[in-house]
C-alpha atoms as a PDB file:
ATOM      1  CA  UNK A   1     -30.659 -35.901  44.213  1.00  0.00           C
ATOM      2  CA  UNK A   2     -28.083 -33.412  42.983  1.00  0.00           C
ATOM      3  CA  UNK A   3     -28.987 -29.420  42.494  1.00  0.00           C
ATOM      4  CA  UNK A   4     -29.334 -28.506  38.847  1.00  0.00           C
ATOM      5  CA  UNK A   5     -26.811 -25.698  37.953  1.00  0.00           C
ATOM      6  CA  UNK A   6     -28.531 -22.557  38.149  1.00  0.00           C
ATOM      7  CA  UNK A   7     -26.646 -21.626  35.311  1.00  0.00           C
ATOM      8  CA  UNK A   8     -28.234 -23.888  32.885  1.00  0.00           C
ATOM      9  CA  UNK A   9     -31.833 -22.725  34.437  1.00  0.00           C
ATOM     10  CA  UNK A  10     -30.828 -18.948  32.968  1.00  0.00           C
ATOM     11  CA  UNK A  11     -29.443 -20.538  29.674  1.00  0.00           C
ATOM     12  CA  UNK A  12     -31.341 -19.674  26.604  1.00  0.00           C
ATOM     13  CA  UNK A  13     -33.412 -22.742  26.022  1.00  0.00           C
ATOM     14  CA  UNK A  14     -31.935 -24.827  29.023  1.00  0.00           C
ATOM     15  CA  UNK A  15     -30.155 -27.042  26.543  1.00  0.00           C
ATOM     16  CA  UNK A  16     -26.847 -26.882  24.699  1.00  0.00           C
ATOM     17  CA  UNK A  17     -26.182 -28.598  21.340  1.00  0.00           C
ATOM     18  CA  UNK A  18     -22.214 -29.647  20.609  1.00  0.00           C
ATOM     19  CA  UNK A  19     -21.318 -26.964  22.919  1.00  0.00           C
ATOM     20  CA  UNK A  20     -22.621 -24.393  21.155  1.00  0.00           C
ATOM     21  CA  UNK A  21     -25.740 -22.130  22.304  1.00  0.00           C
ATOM     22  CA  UNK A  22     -29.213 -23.351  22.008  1.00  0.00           C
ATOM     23  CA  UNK A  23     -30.242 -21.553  18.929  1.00  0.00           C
ATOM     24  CA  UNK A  24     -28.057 -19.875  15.977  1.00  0.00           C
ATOM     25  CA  UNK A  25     -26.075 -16.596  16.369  1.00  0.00           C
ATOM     26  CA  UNK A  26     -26.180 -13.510  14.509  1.00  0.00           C
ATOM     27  CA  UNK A  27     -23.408 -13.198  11.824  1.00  0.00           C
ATOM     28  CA  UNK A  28     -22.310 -10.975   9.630  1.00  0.00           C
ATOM     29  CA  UNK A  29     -23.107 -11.843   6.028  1.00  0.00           C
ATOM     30  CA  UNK A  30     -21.031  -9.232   4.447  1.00  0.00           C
ATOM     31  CA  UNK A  31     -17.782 -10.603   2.971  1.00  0.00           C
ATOM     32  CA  UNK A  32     -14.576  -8.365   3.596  1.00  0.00           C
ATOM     33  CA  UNK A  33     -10.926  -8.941   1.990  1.00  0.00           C
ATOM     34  CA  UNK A  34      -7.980  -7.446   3.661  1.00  0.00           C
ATOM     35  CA  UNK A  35      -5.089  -6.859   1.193  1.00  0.00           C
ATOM     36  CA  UNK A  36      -2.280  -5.646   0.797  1.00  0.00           C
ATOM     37  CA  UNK A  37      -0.814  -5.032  -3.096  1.00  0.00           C
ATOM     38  CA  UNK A  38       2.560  -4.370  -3.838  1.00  0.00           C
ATOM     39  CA  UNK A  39       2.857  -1.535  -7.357  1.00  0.00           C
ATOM     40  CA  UNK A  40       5.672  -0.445  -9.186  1.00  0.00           C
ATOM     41  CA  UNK A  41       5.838   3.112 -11.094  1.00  0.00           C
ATOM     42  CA  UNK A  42       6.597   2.178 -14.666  1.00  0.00           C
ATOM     43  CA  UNK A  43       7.193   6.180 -15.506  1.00  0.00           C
ATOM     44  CA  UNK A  44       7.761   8.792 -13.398  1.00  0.00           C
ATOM     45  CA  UNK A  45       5.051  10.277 -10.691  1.00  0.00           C
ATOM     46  CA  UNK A  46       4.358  13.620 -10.550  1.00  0.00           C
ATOM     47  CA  UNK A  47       1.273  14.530  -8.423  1.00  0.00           C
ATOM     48  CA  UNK A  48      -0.543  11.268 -10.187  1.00  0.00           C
ATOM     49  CA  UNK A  49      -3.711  11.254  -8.431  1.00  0.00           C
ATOM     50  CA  UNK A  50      -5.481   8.413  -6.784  1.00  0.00           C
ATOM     51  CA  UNK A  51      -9.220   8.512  -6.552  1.00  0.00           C
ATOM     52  CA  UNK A  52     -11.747   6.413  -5.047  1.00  0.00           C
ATOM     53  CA  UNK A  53     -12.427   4.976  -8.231  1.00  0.00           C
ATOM     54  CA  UNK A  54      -9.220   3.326  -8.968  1.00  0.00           C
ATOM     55  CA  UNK A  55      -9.334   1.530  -5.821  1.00  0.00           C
ATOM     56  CA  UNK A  56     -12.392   0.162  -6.685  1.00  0.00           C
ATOM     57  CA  UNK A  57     -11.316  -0.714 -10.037  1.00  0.00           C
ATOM     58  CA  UNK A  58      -8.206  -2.509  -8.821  1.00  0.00           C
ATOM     59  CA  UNK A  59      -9.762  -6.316  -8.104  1.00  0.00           C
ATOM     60  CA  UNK A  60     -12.028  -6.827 -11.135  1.00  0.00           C
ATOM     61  CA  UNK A  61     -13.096  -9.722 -13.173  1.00  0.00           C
ATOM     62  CA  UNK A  62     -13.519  -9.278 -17.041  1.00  0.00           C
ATOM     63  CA  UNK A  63     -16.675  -9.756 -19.265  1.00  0.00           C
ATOM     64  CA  UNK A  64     -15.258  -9.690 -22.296  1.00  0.00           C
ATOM     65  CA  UNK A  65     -12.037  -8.178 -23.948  1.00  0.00           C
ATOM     66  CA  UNK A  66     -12.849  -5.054 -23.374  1.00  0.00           C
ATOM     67  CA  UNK A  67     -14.963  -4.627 -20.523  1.00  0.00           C
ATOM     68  CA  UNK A  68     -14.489  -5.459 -16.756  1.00  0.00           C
ATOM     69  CA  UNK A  69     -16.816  -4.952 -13.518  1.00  0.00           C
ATOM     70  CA  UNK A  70     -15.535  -3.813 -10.075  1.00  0.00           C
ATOM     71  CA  UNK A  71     -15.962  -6.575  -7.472  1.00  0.00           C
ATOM     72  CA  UNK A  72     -15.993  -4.617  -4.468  1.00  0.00           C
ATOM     73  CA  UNK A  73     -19.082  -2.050  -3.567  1.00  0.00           C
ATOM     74  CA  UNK A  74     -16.744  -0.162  -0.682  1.00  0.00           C
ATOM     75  CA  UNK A  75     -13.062   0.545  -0.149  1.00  0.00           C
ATOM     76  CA  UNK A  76     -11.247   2.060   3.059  1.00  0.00           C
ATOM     77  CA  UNK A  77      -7.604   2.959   2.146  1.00  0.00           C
ATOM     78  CA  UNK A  78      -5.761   2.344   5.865  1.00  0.00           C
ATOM     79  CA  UNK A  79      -2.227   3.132   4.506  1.00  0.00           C
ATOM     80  CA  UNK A  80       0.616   3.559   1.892  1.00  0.00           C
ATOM     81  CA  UNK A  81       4.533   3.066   2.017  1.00  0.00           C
ATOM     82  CA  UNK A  82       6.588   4.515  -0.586  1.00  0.00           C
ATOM     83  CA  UNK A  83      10.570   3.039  -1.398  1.00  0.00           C
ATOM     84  CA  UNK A  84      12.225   4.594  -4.551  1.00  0.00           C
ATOM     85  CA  UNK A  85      15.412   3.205  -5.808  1.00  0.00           C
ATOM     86  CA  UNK A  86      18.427   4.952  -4.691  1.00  0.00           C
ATOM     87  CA  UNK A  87      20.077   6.877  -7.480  1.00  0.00           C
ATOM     88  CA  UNK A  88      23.346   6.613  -9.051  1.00  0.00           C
ATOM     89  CA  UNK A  89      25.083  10.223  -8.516  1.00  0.00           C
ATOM     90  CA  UNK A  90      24.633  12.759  -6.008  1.00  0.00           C
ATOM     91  CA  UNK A  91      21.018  13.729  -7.428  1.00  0.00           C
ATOM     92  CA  UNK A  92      18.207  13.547  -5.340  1.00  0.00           C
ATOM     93  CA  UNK A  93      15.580  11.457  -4.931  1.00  0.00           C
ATOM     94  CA  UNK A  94      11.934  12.729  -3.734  1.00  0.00           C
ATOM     95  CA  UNK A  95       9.269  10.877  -2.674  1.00  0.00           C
ATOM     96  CA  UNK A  96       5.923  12.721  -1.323  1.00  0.00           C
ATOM     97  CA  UNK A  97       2.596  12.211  -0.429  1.00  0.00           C
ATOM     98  CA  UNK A  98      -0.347  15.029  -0.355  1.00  0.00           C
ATOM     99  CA  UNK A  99      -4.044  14.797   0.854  1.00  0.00           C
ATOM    100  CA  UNK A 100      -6.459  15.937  -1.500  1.00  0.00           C
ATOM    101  CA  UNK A 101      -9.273  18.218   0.227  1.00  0.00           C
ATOM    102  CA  UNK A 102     -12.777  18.615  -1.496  1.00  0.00           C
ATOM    103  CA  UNK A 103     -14.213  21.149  -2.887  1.00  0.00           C
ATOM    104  CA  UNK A 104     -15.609  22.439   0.211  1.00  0.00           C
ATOM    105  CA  UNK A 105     -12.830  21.863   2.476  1.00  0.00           C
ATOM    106  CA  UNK A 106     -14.476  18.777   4.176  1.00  0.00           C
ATOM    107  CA  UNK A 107     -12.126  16.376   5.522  1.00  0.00           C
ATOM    108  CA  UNK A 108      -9.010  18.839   6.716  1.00  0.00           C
ATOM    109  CA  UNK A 109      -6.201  20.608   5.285  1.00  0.00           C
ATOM    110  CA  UNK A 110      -4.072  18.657   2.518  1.00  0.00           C
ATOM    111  CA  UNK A 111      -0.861  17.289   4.700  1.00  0.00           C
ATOM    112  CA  UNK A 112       2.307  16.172   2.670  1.00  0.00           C
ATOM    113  CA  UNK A 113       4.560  13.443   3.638  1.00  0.00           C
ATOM    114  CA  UNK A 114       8.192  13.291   1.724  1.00  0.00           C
ATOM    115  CA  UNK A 115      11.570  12.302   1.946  1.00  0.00           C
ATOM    116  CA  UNK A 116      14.244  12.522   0.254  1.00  0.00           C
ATOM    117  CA  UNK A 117      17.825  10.281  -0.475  1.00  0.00           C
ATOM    118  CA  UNK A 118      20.797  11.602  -2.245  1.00  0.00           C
ATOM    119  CA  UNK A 119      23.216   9.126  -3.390  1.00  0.00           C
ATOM    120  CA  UNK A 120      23.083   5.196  -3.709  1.00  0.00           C
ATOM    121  CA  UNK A 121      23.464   4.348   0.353  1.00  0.00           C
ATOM    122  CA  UNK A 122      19.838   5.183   1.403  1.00  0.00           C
ATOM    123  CA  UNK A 123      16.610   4.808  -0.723  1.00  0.00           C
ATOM    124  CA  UNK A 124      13.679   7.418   0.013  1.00  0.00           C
ATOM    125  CA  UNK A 125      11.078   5.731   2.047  1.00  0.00           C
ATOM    126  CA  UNK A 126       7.761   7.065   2.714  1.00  0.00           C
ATOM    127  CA  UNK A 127       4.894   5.857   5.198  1.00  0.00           C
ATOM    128  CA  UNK A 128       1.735   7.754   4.867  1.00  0.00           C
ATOM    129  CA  UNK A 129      -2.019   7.149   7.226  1.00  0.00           C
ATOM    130  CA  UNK A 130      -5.595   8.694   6.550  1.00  0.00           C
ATOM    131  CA  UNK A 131      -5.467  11.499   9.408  1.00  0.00           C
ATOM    132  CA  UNK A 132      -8.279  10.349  11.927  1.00  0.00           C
ATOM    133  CA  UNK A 133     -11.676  12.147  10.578  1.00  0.00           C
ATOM    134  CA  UNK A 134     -10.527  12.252   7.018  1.00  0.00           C
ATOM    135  CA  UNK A 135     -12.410  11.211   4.097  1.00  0.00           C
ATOM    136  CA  UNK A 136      -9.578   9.549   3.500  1.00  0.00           C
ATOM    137  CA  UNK A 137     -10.167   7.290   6.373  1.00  0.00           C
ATOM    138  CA  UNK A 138     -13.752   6.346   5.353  1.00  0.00           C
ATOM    139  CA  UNK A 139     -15.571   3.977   3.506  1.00  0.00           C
ATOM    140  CA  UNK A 140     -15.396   5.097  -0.219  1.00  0.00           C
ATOM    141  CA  UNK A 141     -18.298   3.748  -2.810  1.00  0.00           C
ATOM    142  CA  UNK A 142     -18.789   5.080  -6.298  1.00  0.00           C
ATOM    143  CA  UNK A 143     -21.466   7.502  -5.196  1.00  0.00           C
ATOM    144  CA  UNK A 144     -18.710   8.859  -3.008  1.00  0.00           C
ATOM    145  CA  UNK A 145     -15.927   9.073  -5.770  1.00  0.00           C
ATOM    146  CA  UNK A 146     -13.243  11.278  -3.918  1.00  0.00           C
ATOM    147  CA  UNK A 147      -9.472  12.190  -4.638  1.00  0.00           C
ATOM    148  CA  UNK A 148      -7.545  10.985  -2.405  1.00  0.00           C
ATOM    149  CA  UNK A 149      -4.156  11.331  -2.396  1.00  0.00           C
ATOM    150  CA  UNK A 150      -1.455  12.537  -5.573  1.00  0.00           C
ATOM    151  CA  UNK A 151       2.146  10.943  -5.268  1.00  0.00           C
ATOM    152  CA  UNK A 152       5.037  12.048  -6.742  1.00  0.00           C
ATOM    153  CA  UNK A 153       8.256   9.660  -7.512  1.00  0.00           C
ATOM    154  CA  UNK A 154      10.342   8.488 -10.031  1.00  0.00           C
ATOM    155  CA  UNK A 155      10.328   5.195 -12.072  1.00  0.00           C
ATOM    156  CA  UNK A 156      10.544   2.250 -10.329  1.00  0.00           C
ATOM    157  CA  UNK A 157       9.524   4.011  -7.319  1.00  0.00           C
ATOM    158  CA  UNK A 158       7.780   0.401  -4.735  1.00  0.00           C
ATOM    159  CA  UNK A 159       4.428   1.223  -3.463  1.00  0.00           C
ATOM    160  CA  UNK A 160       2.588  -0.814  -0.544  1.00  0.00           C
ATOM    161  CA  UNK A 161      -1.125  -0.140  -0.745  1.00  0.00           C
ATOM    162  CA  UNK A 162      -2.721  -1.486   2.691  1.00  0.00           C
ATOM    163  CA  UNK A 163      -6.631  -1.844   2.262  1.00  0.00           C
ATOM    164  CA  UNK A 164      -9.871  -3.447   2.236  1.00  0.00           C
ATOM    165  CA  UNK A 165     -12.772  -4.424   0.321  1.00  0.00           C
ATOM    166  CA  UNK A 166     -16.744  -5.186   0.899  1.00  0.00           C
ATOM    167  CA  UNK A 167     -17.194  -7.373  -2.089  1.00  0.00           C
ATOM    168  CA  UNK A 168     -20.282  -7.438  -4.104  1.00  0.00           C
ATOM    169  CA  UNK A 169     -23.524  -8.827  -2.208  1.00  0.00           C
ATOM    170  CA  UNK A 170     -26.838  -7.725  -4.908  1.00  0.00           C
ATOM    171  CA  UNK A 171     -25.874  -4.277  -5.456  1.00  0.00           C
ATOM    172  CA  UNK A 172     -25.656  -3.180  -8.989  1.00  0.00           C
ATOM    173  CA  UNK A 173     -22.564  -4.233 -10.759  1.00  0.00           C
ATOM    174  CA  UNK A 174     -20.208  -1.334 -12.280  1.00  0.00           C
ATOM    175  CA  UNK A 175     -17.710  -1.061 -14.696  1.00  0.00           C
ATOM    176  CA  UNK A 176     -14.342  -0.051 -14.003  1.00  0.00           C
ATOM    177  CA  UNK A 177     -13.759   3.481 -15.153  1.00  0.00           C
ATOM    178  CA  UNK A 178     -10.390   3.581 -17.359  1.00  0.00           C
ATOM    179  CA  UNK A 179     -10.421   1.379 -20.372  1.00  0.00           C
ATOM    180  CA  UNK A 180      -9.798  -2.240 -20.782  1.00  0.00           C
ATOM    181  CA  UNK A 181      -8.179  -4.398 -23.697  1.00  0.00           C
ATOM    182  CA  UNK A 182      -6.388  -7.578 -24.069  1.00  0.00           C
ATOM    183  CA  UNK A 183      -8.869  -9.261 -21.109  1.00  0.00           C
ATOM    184  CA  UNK A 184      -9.522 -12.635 -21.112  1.00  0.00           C
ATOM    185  CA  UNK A 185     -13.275 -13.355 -19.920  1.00  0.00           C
ATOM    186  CA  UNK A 186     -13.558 -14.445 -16.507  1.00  0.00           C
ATOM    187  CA  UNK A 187     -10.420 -13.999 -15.579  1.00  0.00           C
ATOM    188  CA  UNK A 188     -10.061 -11.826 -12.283  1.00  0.00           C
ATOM    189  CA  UNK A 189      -7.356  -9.135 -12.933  1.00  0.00           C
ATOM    190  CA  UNK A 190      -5.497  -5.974 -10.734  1.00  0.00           C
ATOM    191  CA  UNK A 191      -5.794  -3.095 -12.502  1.00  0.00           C
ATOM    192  CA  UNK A 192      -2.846   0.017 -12.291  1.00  0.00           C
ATOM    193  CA  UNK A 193      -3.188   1.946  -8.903  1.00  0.00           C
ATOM    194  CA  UNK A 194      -4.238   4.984 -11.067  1.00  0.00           C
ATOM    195  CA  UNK A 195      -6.264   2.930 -13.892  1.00  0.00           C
ATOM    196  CA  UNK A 196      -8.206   6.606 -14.819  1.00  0.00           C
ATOM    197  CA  UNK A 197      -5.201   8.012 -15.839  1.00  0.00           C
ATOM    198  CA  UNK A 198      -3.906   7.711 -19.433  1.00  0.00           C
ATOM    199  CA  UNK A 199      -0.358   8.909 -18.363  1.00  0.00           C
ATOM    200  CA  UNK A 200       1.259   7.445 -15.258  1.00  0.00           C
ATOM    201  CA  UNK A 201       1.599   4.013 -14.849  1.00  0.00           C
ATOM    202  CA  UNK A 202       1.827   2.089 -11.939  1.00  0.00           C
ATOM    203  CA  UNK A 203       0.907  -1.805 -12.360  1.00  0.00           C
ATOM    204  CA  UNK A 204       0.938  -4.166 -10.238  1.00  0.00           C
ATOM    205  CA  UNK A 205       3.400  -6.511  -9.087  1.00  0.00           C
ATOM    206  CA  UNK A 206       2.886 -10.417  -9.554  1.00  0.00           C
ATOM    207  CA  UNK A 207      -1.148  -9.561 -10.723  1.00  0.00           C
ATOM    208  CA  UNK A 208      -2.140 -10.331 -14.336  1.00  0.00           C
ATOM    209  CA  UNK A 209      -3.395  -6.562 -15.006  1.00  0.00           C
ATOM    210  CA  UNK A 210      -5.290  -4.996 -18.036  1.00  0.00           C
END
């Protein structure tokens, strides 16, 4: 009579189904998109400010033609990279990044990241991280509706926005903050990467946007 595996004796259950354990696994309910969205400046940049908000606005799916709910509940901004076109002449071209602080100073000093290309033989190209510690590096929700960065660049100025989402799962929904028109409802849309503002401009690239 052969031994029986000790192994299986200190199995949960003694018995395996398919090759899987004996009973189900924890897993994690909570649905998370990784995404990376590509924006163009249609105007100019100069210190236009990116909040919490707008990254929560950005993936949103429209009620009617004027009004549109956020589809994530929580946003962590891991990174942004910056080309602007190379000019023409021997003018410059600046591109910078600054860290907003708080109010009270939480989160560290404001750090700016810049470069800058003169002439038509190298653009201006800017890669910019939360610094470990940062709000900038957290989870963001509306109750935690931070500035987070201002960038300055001229038109047609490529931005790379590296984040994710935690969609939706029974909170309560929200509406996105800057105003909507033109939407068709249903439709899911990408909204500019500073929607608030009524100014800059900086849509996104192959996204229907309102």
């Amino acid at each position: 009579m052969k031994r029986q595996n000790s192994k299986t004796n200190r199995r949960a259950g003694g018995a395996r189904n398919g090759g899987g354990t004996a009973f189900p696994q924890p897993v994690s309910a909570t649905v998370q998109v990784d995404k990376v969205i590509r924006f163009k400046a249609a105007t100019a940049m100069s210190a236009a400010a990116v909040a919490t908000s707008d990254l929560l606005d950005l993936f949103c799916v429209a009620t009617g033609a004027t009004t549109a709910y956020q589809l994530p509940t929580a946003v962590k901004l891991r990174r942004i990279e910056m080309w602007a076109p190379p000019a023409s002449d021997s003018s410059s071209v600046v591109l910078s990044i600054e860290d907003l602080t708080t109010a009270s100073g939480v989160g560290g000093p404001s750090r700016i990241k810049e470069d800058v290309s003169m002439g038509s033989t190298r653009p201006s190209h800017v890669t910019w991280r939360p610094a470990p510690g940062s709000f900038q590096a957290m989870w963001g929700t509306n109750a935690s509706d931070n500035g987070l960065v201002e960038i300055t660049g001229p038109a047609g100025t490529v931005i790379d926005v590296h984040l994710s989402w935690i969609l939706q799962d029974g909170e309560a929904p929200q509406t996105v903050s800057g105003a909507v028109s033109g939407a068709t409802t249903g439709k899911v849309y990408i909204r500019s990467l500073n929607s608030s503002s009524s100014t800059t401009q900086i849509p996104p690239v192959s996204f229907p946007t309102i």
